[in-house]
C-alpha atoms as a PDB file:
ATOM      1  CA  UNK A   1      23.748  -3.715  28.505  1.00  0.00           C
ATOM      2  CA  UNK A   2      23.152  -5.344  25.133  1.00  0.00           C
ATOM      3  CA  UNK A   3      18.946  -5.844  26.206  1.00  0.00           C
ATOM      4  CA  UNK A   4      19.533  -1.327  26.363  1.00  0.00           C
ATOM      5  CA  UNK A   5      20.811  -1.591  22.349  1.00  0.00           C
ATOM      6  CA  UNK A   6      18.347  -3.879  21.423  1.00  0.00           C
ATOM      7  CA  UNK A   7      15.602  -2.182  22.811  1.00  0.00           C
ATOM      8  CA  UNK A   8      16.913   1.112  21.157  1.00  0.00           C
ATOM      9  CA  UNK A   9      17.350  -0.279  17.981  1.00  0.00           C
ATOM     10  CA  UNK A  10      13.857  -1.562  17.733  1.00  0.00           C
ATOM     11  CA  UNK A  11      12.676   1.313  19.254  1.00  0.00           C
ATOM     12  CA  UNK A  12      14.209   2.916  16.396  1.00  0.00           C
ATOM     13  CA  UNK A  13      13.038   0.993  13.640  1.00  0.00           C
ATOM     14  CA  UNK A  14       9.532   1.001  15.257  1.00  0.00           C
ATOM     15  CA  UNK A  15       9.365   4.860  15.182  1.00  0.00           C
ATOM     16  CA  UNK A  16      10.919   5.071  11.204  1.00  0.00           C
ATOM     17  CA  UNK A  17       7.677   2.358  10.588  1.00  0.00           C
ATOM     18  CA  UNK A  18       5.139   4.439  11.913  1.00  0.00           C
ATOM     19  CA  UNK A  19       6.687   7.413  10.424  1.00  0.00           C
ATOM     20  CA  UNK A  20       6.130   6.163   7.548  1.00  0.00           C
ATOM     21  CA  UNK A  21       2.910   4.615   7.861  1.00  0.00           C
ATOM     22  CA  UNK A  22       1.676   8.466   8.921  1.00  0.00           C
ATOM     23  CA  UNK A  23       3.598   9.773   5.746  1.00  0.00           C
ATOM     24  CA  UNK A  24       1.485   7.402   3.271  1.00  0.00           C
ATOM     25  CA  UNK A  25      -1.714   7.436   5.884  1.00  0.00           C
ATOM     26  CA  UNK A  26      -1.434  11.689   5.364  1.00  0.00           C
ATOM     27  CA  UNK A  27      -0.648  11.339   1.433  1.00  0.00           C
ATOM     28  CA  UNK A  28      -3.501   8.760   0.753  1.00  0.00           C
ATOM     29  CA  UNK A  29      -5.843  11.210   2.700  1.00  0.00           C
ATOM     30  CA  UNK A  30      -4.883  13.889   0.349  1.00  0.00           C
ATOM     31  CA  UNK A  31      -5.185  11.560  -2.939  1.00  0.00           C
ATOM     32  CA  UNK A  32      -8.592  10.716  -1.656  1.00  0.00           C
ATOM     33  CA  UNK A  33      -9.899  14.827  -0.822  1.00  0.00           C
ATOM     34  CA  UNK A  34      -8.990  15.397  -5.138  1.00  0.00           C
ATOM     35  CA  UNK A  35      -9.064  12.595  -6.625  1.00  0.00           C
ATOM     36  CA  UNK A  36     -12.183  12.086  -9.249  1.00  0.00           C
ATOM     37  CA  UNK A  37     -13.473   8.430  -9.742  1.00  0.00           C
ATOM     38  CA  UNK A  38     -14.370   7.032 -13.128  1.00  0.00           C
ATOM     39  CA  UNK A  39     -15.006   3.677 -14.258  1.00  0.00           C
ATOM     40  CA  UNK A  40     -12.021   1.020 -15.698  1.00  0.00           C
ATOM     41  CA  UNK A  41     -11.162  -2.499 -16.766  1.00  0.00           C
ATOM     42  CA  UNK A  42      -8.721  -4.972 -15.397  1.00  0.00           C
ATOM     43  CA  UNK A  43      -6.739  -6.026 -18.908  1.00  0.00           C
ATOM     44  CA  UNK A  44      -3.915  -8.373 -17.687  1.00  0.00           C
ATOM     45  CA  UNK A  45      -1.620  -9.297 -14.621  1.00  0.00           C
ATOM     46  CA  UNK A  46       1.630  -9.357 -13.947  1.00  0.00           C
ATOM     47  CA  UNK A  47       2.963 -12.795 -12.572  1.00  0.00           C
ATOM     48  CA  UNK A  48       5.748 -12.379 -10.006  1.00  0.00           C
ATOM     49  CA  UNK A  49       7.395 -14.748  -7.454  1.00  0.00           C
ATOM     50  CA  UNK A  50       7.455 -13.784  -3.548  1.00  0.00           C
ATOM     51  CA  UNK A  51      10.004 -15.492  -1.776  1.00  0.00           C
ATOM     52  CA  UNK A  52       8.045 -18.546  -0.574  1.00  0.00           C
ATOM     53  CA  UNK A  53       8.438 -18.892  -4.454  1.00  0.00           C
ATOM     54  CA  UNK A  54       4.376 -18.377  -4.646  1.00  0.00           C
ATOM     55  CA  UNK A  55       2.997 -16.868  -8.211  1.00  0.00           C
ATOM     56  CA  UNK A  56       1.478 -13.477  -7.298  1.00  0.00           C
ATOM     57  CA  UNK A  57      -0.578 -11.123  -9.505  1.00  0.00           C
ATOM     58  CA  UNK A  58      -0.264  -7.990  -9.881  1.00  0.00           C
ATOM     59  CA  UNK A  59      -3.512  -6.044 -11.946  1.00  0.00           C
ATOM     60  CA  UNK A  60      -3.070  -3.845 -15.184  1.00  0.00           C
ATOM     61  CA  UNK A  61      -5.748  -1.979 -15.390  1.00  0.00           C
ATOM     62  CA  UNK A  62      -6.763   0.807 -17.836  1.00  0.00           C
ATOM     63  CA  UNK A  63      -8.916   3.700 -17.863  1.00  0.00           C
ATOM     64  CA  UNK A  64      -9.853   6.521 -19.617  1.00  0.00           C
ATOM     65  CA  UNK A  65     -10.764  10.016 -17.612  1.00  0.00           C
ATOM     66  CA  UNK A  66     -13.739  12.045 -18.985  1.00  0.00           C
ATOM     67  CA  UNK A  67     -13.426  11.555 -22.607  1.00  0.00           C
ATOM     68  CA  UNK A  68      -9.697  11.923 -22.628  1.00  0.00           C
ATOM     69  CA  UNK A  69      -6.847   9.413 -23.582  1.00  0.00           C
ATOM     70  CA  UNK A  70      -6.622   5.784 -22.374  1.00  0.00           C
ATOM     71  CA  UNK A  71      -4.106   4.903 -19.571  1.00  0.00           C
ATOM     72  CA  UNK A  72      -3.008   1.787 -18.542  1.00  0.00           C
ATOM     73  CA  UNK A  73      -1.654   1.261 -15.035  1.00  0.00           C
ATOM     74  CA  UNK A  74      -0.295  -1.595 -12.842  1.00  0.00           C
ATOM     75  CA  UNK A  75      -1.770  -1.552  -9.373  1.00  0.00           C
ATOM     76  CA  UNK A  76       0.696  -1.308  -5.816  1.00  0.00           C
ATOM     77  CA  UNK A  77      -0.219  -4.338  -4.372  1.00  0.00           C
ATOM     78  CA  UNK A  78      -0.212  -8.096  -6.081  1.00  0.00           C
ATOM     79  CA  UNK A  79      -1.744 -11.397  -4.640  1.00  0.00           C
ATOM     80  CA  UNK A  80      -2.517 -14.636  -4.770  1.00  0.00           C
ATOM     81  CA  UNK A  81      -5.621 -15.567  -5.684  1.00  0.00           C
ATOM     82  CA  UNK A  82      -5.940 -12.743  -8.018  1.00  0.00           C
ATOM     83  CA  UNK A  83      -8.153  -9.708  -5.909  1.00  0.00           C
ATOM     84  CA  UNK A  84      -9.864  -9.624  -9.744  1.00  0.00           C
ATOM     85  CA  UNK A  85     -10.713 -11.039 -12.660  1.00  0.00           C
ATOM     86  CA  UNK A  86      -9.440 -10.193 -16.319  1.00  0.00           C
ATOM     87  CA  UNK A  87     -12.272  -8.198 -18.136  1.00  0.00           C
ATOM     88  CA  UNK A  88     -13.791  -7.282 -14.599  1.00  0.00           C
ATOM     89  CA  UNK A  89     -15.236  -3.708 -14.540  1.00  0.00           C
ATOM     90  CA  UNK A  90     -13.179  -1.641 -11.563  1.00  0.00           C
ATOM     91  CA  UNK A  91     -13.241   1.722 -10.037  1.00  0.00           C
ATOM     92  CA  UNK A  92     -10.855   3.689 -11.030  1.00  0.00           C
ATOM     93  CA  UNK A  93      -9.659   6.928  -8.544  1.00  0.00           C
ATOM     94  CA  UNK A  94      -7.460   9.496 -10.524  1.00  0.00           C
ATOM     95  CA  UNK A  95      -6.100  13.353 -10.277  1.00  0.00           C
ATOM     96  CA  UNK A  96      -7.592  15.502 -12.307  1.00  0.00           C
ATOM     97  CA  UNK A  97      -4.508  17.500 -13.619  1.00  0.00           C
ATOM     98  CA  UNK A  98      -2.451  14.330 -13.740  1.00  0.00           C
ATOM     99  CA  UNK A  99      -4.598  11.594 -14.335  1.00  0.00           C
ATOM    100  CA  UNK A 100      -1.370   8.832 -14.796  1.00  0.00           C
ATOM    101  CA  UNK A 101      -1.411   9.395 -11.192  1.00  0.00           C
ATOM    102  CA  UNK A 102      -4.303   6.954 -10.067  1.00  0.00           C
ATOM    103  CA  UNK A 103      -4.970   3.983  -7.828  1.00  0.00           C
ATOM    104  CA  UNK A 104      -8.094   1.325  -7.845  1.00  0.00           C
ATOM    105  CA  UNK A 105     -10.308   1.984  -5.262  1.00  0.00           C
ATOM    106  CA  UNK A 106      -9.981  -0.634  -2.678  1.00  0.00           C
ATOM    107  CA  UNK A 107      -8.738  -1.381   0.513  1.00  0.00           C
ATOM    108  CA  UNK A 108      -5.990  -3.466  -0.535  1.00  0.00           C
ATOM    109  CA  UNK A 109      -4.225  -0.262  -2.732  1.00  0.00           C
ATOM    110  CA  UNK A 110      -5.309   2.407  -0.558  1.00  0.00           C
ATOM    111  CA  UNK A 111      -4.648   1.379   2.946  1.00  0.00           C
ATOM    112  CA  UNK A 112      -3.129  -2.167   2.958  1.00  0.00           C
ATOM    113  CA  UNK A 113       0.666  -0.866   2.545  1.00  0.00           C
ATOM    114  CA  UNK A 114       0.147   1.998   5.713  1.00  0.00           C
ATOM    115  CA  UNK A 115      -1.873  -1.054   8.018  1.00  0.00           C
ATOM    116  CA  UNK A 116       1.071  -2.888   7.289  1.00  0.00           C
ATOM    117  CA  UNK A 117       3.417  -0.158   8.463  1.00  0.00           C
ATOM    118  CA  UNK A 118       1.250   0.772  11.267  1.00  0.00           C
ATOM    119  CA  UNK A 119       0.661  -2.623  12.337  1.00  0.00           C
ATOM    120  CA  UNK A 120       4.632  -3.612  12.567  1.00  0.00           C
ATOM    121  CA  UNK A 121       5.926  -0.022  13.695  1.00  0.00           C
ATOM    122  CA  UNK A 122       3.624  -0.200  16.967  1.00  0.00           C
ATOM    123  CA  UNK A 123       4.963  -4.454  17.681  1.00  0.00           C
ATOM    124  CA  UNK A 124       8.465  -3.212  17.245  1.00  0.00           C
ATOM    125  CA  UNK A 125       7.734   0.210  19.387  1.00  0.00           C
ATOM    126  CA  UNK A 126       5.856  -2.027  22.130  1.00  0.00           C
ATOM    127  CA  UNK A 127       8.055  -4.906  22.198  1.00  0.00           C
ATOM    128  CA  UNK A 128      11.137  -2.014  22.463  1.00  0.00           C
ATOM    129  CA  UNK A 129       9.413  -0.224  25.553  1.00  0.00           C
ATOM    130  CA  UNK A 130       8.528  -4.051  26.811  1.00  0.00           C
ATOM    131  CA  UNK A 131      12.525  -4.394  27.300  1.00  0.00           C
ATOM    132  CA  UNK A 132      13.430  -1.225  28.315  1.00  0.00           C
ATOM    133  CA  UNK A 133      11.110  -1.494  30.857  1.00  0.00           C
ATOM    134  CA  UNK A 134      12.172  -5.001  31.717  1.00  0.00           C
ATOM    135  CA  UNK A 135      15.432  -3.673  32.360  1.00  0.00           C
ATOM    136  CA  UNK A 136      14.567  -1.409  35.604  1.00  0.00           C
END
């Protein structure tokens, strides 16, 4: 009976995964249909420590949409080595009516997080119908 919980629960936490991965695969696609692109410049990172006490960086970068003020942003997604290098020109997507809003274009910050999602919402769905089925 407990194999029936177990394969419910993770059954469960597979489908909130790739809910979510859909969520941020759907909102991405929209960020990517209005965003404009302009040009930027990685000024700093931010040092952090994962758990396996490792030193990851996280990019600041700014950018300044057609002729308008500056911004400065942090990226979503820090690592180690460093993706970039300080000074290092980058490309810059942004929205137009709210240009704070605004990723770099690259895999890593566009589609890393929802691969992640994806990728662990389908084991945990699999390995859930895997032990219901095992079950019968």
């Amino acid at each position: 009976m407990w194999l029936y919980y177990l394969s419910a629960g993770m059954g469960l936490v597979g489908a909130f995964l790739l809910f979510f991965a859909v969520k941020r695969f759907i909102q991405t696609v929209i960020f990517l249909r209005s965003a404009e692109q302009t040009e930027g410049k990685i000024v700093r990172f931010i040092e952090s420590k994962n758990n396996d006490r490792l030193t990851m960086y996280l990019p600041v970068f700014d950018y300044q949409p057609a002729l308008g003020k500056t911004y400065r942003q942090k990226a979503e997604v820090a690592s180690n080595p460093p993706e970039y290098k300080i000074g290092e020109a980058v490309t810059i997507l942004f929205m137009k009516k709210s240009p704070q809003n605004s990723r770099l274009k690259s895999f890593s910050e566009l589609w890393l997080i929802t691969a992640v999602l994806l990728l662990f919402g389908a084991a945990f769905t699999f390995a859930a119908l895997l032990i219901f089925l095992a079950q019968k």
